[in-house]
C-alpha atoms as a PDB file:
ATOM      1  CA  UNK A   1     -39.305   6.125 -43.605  1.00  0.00           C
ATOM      2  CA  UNK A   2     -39.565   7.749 -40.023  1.00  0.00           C
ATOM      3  CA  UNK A   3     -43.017   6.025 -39.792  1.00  0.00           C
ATOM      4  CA  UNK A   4     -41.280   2.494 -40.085  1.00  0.00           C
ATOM      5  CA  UNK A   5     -39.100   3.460 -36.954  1.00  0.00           C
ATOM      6  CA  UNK A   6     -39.670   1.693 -33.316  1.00  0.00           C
ATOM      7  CA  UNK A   7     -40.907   4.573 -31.194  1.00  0.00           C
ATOM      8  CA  UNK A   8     -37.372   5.138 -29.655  1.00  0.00           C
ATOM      9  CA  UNK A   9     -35.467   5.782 -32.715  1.00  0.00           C
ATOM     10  CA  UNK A  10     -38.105   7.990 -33.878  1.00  0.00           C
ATOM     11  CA  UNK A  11     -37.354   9.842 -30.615  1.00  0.00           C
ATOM     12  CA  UNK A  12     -33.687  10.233 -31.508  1.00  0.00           C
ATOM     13  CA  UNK A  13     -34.625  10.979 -34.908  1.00  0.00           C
ATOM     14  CA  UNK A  14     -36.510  14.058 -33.623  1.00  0.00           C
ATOM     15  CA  UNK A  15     -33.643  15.004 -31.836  1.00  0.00           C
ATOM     16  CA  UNK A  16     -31.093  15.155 -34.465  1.00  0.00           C
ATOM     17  CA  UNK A  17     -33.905  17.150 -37.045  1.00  0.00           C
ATOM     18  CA  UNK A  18     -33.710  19.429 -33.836  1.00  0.00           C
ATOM     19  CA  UNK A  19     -30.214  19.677 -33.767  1.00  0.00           C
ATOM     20  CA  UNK A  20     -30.624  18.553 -29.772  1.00  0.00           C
ATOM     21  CA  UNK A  21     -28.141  16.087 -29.905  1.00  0.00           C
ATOM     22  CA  UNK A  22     -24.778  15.906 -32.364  1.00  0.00           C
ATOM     23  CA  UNK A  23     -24.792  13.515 -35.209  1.00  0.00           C
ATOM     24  CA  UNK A  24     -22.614  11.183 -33.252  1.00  0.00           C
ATOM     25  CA  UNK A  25     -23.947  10.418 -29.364  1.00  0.00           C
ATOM     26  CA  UNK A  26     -23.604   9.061 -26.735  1.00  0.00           C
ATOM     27  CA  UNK A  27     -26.703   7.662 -23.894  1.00  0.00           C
ATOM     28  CA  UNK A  28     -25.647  10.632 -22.214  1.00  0.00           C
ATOM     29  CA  UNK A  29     -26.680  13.052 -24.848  1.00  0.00           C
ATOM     30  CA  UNK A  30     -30.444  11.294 -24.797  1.00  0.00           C
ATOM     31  CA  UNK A  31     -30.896  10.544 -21.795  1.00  0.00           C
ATOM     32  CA  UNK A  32     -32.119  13.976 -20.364  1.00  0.00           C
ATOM     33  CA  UNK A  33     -34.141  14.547 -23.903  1.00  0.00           C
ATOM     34  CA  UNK A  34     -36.153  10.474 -23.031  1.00  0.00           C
ATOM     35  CA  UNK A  35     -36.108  10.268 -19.104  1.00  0.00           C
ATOM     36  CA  UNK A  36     -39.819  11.054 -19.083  1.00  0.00           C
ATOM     37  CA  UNK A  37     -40.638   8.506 -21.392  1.00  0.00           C
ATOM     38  CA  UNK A  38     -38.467   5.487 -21.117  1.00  0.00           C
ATOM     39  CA  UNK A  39     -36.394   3.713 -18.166  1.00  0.00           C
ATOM     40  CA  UNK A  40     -33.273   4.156 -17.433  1.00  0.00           C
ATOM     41  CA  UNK A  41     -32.056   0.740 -18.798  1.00  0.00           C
ATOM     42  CA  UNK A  42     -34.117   1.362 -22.078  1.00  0.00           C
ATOM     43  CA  UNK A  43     -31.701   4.320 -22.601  1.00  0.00           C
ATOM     44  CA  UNK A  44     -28.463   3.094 -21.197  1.00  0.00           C
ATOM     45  CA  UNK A  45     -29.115  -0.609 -23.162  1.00  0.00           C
ATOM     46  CA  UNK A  46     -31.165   0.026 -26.584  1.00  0.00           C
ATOM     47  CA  UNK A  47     -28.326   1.579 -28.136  1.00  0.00           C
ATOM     48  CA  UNK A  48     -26.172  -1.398 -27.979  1.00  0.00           C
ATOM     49  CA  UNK A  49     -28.980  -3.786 -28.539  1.00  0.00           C
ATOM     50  CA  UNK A  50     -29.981  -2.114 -32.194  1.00  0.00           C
ATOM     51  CA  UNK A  51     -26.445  -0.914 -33.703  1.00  0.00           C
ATOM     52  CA  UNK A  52     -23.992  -2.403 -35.059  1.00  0.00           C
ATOM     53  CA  UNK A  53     -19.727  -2.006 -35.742  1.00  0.00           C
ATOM     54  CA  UNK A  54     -18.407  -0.493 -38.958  1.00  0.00           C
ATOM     55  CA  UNK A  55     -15.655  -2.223 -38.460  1.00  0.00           C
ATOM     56  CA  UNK A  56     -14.573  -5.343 -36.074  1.00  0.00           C
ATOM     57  CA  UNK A  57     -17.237  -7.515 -35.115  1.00  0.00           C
ATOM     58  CA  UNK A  58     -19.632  -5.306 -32.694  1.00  0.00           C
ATOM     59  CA  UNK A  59     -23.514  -6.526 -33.150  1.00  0.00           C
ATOM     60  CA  UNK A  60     -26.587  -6.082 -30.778  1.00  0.00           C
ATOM     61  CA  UNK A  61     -28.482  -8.432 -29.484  1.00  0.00           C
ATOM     62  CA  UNK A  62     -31.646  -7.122 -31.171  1.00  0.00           C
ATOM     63  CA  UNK A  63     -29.802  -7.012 -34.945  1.00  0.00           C
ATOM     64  CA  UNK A  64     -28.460 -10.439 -34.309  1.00  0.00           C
ATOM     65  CA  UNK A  65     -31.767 -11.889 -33.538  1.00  0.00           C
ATOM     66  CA  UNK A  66     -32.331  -9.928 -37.148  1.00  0.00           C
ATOM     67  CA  UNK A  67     -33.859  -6.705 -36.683  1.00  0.00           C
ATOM     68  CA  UNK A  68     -32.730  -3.785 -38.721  1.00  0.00           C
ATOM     69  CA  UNK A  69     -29.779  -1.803 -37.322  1.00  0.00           C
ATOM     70  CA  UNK A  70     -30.826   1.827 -36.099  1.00  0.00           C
ATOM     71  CA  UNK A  71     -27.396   2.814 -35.649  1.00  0.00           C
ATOM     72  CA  UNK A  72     -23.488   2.788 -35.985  1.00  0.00           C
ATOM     73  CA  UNK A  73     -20.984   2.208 -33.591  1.00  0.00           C
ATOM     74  CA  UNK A  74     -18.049   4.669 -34.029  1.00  0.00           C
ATOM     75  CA  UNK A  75     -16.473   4.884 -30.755  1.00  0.00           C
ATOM     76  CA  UNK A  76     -16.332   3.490 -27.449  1.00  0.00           C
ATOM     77  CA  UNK A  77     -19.917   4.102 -25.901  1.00  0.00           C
ATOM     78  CA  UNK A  78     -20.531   7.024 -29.176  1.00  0.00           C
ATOM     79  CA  UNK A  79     -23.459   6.193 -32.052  1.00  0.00           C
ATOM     80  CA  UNK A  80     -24.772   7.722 -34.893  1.00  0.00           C
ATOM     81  CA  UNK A  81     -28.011   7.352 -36.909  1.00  0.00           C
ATOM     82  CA  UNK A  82     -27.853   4.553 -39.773  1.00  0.00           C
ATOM     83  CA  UNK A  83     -30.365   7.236 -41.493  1.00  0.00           C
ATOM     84  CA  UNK A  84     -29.528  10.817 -40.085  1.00  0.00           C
ATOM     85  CA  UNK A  85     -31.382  13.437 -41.149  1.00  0.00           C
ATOM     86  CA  UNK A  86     -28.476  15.672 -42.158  1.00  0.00           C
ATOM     87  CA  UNK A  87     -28.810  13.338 -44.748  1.00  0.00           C
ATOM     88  CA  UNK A  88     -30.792  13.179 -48.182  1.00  0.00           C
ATOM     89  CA  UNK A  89     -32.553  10.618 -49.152  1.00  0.00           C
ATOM     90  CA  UNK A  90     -30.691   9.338 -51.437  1.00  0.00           C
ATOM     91  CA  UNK A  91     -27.995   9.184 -49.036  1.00  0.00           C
ATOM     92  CA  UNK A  92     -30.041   7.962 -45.948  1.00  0.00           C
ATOM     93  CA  UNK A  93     -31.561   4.878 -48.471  1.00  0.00           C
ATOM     94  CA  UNK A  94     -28.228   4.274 -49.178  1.00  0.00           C
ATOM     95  CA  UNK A  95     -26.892   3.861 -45.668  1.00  0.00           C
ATOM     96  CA  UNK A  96     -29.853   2.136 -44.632  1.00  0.00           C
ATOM     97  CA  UNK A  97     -28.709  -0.478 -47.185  1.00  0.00           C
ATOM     98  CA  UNK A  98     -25.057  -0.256 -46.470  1.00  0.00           C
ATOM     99  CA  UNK A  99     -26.358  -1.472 -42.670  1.00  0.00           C
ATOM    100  CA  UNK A 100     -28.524  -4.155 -43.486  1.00  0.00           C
ATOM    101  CA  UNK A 101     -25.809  -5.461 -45.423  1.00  0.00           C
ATOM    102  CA  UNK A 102     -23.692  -5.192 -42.522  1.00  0.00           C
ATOM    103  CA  UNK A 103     -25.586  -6.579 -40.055  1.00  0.00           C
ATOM    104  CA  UNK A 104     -25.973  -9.730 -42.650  1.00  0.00           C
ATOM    105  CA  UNK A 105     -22.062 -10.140 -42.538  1.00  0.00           C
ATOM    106  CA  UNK A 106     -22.179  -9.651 -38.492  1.00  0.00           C
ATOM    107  CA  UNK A 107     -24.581 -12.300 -38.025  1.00  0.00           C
ATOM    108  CA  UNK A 108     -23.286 -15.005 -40.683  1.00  0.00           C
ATOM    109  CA  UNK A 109     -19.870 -14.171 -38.515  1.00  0.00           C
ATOM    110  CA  UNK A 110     -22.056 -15.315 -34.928  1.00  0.00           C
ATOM    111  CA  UNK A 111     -23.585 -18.085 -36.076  1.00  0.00           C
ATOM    112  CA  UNK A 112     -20.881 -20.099 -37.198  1.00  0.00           C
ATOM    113  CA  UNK A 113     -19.769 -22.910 -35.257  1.00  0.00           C
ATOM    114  CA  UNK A 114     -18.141 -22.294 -32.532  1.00  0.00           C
ATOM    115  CA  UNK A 115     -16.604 -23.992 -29.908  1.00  0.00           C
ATOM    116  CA  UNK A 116     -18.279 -24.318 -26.754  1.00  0.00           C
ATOM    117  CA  UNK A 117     -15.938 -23.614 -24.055  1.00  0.00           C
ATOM    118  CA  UNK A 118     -15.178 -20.821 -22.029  1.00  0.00           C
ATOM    119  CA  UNK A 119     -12.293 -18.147 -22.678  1.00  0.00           C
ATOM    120  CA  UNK A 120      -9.240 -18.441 -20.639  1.00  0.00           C
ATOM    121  CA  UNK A 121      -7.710 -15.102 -19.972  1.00  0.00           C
ATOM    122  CA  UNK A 122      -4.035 -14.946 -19.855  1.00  0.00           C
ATOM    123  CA  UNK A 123      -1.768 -11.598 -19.069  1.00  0.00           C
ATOM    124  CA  UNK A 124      -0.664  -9.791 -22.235  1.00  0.00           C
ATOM    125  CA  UNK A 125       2.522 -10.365 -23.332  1.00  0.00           C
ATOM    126  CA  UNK A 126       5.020  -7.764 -21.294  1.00  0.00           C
ATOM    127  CA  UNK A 127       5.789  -4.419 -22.846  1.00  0.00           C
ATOM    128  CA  UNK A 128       9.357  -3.567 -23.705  1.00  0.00           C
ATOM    129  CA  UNK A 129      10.499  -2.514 -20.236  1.00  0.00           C
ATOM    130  CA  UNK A 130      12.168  -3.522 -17.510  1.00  0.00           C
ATOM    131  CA  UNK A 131      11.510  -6.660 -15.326  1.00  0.00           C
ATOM    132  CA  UNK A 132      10.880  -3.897 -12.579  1.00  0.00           C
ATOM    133  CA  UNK A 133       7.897  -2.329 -14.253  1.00  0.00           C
ATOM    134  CA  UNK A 134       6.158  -5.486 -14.565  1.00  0.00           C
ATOM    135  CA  UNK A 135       5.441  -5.668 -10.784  1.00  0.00           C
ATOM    136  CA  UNK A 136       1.889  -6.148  -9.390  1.00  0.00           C
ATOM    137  CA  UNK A 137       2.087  -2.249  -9.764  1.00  0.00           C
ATOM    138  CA  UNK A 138       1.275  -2.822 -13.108  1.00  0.00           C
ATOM    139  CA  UNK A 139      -2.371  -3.594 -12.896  1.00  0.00           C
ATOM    140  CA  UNK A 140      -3.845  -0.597 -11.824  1.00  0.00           C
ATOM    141  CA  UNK A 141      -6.591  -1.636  -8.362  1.00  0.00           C
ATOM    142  CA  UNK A 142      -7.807  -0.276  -5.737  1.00  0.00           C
ATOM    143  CA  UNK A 143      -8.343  -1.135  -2.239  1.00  0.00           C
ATOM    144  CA  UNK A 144     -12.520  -1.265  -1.205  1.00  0.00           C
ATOM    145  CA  UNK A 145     -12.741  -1.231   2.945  1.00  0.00           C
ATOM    146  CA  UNK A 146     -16.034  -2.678   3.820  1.00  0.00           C
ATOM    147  CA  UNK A 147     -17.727  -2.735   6.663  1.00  0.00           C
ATOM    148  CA  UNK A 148     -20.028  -5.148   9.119  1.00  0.00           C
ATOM    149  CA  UNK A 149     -23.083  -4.517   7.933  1.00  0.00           C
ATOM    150  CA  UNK A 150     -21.969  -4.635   3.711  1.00  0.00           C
ATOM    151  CA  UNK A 151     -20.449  -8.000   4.788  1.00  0.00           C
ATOM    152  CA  UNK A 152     -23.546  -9.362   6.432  1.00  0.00           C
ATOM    153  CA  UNK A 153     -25.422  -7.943   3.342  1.00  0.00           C
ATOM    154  CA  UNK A 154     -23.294  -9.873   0.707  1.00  0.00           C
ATOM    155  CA  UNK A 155     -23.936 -13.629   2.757  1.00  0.00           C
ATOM    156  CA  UNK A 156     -25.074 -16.269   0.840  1.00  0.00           C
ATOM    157  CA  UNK A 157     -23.811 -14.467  -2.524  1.00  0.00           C
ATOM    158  CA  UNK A 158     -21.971 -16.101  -4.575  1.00  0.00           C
ATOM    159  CA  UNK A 159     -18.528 -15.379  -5.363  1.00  0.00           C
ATOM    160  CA  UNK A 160     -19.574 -13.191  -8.632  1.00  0.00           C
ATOM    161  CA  UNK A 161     -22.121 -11.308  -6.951  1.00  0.00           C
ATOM    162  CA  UNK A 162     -20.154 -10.226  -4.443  1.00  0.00           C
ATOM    163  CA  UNK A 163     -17.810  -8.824  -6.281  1.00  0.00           C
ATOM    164  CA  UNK A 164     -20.443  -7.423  -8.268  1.00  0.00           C
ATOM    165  CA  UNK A 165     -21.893  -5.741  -4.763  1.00  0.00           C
ATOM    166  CA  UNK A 166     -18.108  -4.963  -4.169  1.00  0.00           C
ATOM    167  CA  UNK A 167     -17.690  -2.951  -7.344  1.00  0.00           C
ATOM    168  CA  UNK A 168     -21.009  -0.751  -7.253  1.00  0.00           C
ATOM    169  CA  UNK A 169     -19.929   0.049  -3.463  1.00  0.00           C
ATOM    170  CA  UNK A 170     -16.783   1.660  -4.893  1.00  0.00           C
ATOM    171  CA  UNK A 171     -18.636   3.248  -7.860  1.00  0.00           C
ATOM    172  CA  UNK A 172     -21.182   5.441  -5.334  1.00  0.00           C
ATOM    173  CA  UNK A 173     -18.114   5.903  -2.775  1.00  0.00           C
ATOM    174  CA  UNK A 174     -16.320   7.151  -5.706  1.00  0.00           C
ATOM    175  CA  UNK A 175     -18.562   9.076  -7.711  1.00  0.00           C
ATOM    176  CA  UNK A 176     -21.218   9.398  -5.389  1.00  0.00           C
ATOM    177  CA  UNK A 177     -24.899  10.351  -7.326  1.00  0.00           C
ATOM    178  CA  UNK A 178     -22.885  11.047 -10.668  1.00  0.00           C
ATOM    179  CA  UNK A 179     -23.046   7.470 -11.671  1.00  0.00           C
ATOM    180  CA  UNK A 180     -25.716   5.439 -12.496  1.00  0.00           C
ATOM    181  CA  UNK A 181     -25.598   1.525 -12.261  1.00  0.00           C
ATOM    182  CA  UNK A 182     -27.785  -0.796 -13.837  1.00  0.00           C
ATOM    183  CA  UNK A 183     -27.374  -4.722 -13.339  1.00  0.00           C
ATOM    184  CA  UNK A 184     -26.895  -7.008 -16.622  1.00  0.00           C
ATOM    185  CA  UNK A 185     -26.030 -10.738 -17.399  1.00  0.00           C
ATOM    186  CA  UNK A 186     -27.311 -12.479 -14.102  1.00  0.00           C
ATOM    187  CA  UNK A 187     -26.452  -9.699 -11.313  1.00  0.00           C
ATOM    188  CA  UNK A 188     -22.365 -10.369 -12.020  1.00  0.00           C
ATOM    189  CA  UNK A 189     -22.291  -7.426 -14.953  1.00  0.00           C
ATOM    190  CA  UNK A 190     -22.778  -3.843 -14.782  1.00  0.00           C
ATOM    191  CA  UNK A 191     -23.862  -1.063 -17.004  1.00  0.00           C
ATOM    192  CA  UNK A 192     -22.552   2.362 -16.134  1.00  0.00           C
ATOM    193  CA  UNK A 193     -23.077   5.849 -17.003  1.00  0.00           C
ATOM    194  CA  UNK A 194     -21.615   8.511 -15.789  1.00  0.00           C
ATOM    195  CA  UNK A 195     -20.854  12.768 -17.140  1.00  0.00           C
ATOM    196  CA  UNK A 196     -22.362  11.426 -20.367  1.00  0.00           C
ATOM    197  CA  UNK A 197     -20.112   8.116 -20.559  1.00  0.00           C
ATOM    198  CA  UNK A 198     -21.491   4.788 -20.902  1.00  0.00           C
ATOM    199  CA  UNK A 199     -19.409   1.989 -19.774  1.00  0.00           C
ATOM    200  CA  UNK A 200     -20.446  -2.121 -19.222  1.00  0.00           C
ATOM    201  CA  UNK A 201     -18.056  -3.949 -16.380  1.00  0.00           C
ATOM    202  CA  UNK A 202     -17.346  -7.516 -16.890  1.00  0.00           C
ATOM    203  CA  UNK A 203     -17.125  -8.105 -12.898  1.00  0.00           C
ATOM    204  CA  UNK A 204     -15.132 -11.599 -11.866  1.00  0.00           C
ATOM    205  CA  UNK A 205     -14.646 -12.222  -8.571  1.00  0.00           C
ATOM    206  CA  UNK A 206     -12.424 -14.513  -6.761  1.00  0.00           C
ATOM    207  CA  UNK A 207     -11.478 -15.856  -3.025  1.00  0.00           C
ATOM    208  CA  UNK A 208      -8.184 -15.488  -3.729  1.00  0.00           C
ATOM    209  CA  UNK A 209      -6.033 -12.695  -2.631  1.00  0.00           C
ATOM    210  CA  UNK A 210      -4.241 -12.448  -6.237  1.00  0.00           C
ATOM    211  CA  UNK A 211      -5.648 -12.060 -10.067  1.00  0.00           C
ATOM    212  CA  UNK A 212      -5.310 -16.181 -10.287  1.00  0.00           C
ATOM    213  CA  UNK A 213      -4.831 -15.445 -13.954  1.00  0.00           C
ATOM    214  CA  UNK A 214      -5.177 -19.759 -13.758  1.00  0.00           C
ATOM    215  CA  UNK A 215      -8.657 -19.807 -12.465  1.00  0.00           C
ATOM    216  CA  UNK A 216      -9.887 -16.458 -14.755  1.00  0.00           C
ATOM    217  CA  UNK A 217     -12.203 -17.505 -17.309  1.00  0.00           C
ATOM    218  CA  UNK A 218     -14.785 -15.652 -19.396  1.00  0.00           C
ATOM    219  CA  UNK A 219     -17.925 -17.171 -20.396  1.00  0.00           C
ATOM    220  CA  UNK A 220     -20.375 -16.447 -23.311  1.00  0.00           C
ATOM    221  CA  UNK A 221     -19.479 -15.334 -27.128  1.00  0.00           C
ATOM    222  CA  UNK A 222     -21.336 -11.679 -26.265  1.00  0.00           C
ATOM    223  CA  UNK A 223     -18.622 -11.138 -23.192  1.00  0.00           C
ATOM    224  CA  UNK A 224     -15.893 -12.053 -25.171  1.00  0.00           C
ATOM    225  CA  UNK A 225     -17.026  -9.570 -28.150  1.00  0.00           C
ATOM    226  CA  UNK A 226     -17.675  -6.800 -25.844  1.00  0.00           C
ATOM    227  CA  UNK A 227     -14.056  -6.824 -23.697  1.00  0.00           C
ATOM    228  CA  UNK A 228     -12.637  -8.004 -27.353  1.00  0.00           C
ATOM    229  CA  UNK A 229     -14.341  -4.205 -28.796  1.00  0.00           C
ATOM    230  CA  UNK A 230     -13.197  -2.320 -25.973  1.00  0.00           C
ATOM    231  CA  UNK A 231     -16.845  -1.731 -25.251  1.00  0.00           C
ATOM    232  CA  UNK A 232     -16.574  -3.590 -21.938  1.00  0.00           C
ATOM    233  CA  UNK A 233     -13.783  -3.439 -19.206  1.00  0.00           C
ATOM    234  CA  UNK A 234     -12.735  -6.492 -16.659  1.00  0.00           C
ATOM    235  CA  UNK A 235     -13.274  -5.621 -13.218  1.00  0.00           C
ATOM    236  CA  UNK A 236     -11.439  -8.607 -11.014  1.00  0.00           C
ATOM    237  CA  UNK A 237     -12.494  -8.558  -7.839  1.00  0.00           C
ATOM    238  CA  UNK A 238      -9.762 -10.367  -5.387  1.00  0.00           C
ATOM    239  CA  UNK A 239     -10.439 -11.316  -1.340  1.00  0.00           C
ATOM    240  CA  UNK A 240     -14.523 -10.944  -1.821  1.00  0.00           C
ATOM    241  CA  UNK A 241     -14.992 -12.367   1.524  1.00  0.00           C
ATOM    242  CA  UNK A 242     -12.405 -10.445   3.565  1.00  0.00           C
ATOM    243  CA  UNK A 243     -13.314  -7.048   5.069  1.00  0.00           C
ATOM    244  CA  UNK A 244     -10.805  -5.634   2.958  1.00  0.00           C
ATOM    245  CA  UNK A 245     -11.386  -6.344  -1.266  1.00  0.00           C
ATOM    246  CA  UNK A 246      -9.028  -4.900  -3.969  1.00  0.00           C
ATOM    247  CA  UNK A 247     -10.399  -4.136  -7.365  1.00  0.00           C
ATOM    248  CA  UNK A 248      -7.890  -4.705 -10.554  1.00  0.00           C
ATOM    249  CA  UNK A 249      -9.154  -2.928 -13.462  1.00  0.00           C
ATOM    250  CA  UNK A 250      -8.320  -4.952 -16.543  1.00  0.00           C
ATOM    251  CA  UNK A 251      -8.455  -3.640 -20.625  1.00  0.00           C
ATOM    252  CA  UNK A 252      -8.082  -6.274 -23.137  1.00  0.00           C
ATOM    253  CA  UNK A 253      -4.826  -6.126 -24.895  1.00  0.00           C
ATOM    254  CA  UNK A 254      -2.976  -4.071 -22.540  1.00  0.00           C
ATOM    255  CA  UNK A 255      -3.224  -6.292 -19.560  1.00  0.00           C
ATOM    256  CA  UNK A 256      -4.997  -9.184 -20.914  1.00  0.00           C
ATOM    257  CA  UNK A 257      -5.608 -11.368 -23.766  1.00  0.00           C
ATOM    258  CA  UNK A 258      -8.402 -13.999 -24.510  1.00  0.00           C
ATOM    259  CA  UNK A 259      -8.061 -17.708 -25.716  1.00  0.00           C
ATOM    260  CA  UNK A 260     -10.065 -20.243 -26.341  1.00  0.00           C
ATOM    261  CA  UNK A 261      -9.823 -23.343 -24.220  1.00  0.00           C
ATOM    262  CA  UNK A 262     -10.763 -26.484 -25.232  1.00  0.00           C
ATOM    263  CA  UNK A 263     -12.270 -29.109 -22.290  1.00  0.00           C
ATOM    264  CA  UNK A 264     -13.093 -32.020 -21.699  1.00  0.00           C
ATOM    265  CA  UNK A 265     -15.774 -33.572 -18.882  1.00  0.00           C
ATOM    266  CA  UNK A 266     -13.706 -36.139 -16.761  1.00  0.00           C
ATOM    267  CA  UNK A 267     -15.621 -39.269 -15.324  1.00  0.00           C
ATOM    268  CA  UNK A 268     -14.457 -41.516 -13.241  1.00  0.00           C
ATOM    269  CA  UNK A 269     -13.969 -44.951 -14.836  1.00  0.00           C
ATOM    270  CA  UNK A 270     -15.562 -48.036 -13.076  1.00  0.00           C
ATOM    271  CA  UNK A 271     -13.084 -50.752 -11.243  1.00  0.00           C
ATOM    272  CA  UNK A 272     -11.006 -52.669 -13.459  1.00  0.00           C
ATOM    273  CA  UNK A 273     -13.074 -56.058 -11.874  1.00  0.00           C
ATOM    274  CA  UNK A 274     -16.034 -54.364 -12.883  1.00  0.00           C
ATOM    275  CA  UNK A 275     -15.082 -53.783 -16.586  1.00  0.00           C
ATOM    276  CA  UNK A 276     -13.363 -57.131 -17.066  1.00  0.00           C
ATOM    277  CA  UNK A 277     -14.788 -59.193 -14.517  1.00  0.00           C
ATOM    278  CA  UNK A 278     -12.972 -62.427 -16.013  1.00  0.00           C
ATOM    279  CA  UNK A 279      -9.775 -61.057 -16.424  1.00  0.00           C
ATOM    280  CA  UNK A 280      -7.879 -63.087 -14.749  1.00  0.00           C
ATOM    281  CA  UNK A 281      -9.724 -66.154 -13.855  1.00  0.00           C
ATOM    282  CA  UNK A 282      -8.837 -70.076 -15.239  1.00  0.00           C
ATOM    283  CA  UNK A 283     -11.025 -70.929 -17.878  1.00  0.00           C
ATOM    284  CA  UNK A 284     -11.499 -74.358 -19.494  1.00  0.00           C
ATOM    285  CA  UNK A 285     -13.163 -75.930 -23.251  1.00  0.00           C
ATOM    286  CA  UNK A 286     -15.367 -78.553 -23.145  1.00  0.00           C
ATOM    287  CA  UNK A 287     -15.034 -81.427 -25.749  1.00  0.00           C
ATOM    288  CA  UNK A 288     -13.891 -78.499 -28.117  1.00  0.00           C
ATOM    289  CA  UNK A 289     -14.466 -80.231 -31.481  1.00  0.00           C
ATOM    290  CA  UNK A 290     -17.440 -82.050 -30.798  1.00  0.00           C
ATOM    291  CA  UNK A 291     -20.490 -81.372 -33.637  1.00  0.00           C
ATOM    292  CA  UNK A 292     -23.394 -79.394 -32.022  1.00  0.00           C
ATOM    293  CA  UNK A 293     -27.229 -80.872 -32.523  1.00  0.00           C
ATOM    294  CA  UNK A 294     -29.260 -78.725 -34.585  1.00  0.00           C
ATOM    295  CA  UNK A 295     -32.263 -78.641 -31.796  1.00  0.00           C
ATOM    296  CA  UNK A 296     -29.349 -77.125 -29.997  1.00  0.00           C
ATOM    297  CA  UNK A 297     -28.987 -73.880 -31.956  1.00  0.00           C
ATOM    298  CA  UNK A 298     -30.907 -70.706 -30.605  1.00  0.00           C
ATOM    299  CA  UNK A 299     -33.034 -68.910 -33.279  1.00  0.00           C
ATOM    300  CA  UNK A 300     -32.643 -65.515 -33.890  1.00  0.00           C
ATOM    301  CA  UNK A 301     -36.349 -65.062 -35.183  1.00  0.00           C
END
């Protein structure tokens, strides 16, 4: 059964027979075990790609394309072996089977029609407290102070990547060497790991010097599923292109919820001349009853 493994999984496999790493992991745990042999995106990303939810709706990219699961998510960022060695055979078959079956279920779920429009985020409805609590206190931000030279850096950026370039500047002033950041979905996303805790950041960015809950959409059915698992948090970036940005940290549910939002493309109509062009004018008939001459007929042959 090991043999039938990718070459990473076998790696964790090892590790577990070893009793290097617990029975449920995080990247963290591997990482220092695989740094020789694999990038730091394999490790941070491969876990996510190949595993798959007990519960709730949490798939990889790599099972969804179908390939076999290689592993469970049970927590936020924390995995453990479809087949774990702690295991007999018996059991590990078993489980092996339980996650095939699973991953079935996950992927019939994805592929159903959906609709294809974006998500519009809205704020969660208020807790029971007073209307004083629900000031702008309640999103918890903070303030990024950025100087020339970032500013000339983030030119010609667009609005997402700059708050993406916003956000990792506030990661390594905060955390300094402890974190490590990979870039996902296009530059706008992030991938973080830090004292053994992986995290992704859906970053959104806007001009604006509020949230602009009205202008906050999220696109894709894989961001929606990860904020939706708690396996991603919103980062909302507000004044990108002032010297002075404020990060809002967002969790779905508490601060947030998502909908879907039907659209439709506008166009503008052509003149009212152009679409009727004889609306309006006199028009006469011609010896109306008269018989017509057969040679006057046109064939439709």
């Amino acid at each position: 059964m090991n043999g039938a493994r990718p070459e990473f999984w076998q790696r964790i496999y090892a590790l577990r027979e070893q009793g290097l790493i617990p029975r449920e992991w995080k990247t963290g745990d591997i990482r220092e075990h695989l740094i020789e042999a694999f990038k730091p995106s394999t490790i941070n990303v491969r876990p996510f790609n190949a595993s798959v939810s007990m519960t709730g709706g949490g798939i990889g990219s790599f099972v969804k394309d179908g390939g076999a699961p290689q592993a469970w998510r049970v927590g936020r960022g924390l995995f453990r072996l479809v087949a774990d060695p702690d295991d007999d055979a018996a059991t590990q078959a078993a489980e092996t089977d339980r996650g095939a079956r699973r991953a079935e279920e996950l992927r019939a779920a994805h592929n159903r029609p959906r609709r294809r429009a974006p998500y519009v985020t809205a704020p969660a409805p208020p807790p029971a407290a007073t209307q004083e609590a629900q000031a702008s206190s309640r999103y918890p931000s903070v303030p990024v102070a950025l100087t020339d030279a970032e500013r000339r850096a983030m030119e010609g950026l667009s609005t997402d990547r700059k708050a993406a370039a916003i956000v990792r500047r506030h990661l390594r002033e905060e955390h300094g060497g402890r974190a490590n950041i990979e870039v996902e979905r296009g530059g706008a996303d992030l991938l973080v790991e830090m004292d053994g805790r992986t995290e992704r950041i859906e970053v959104q960015g806007t001009e604006a010097s509020t949230i602009a809950w009205e202008q906050l959409k999220v696109s894709g059915q894989e961001s929606h599923d990860s904020l939706v698992m708690e396996e991603a948090v919103m980062y909302r970036v507000v004044n990108v292109n002032s010297a002075n940005p404020r990060i809002y940290m967002l969790e779905y549910g508490r601060d947030f919820t998502l909908e879907p939002e039907p659209q439709w493309a506008v166009k503008q109509a052509p003149p009212k001349d152009a679409q009727y062009p004889l609306r309006g004018e006199p028009y006469r008939y011609d010896s109306p009853y008269d018989a017509v001459a057969a040679d006057e007929w046109e064939s439709g042959a």
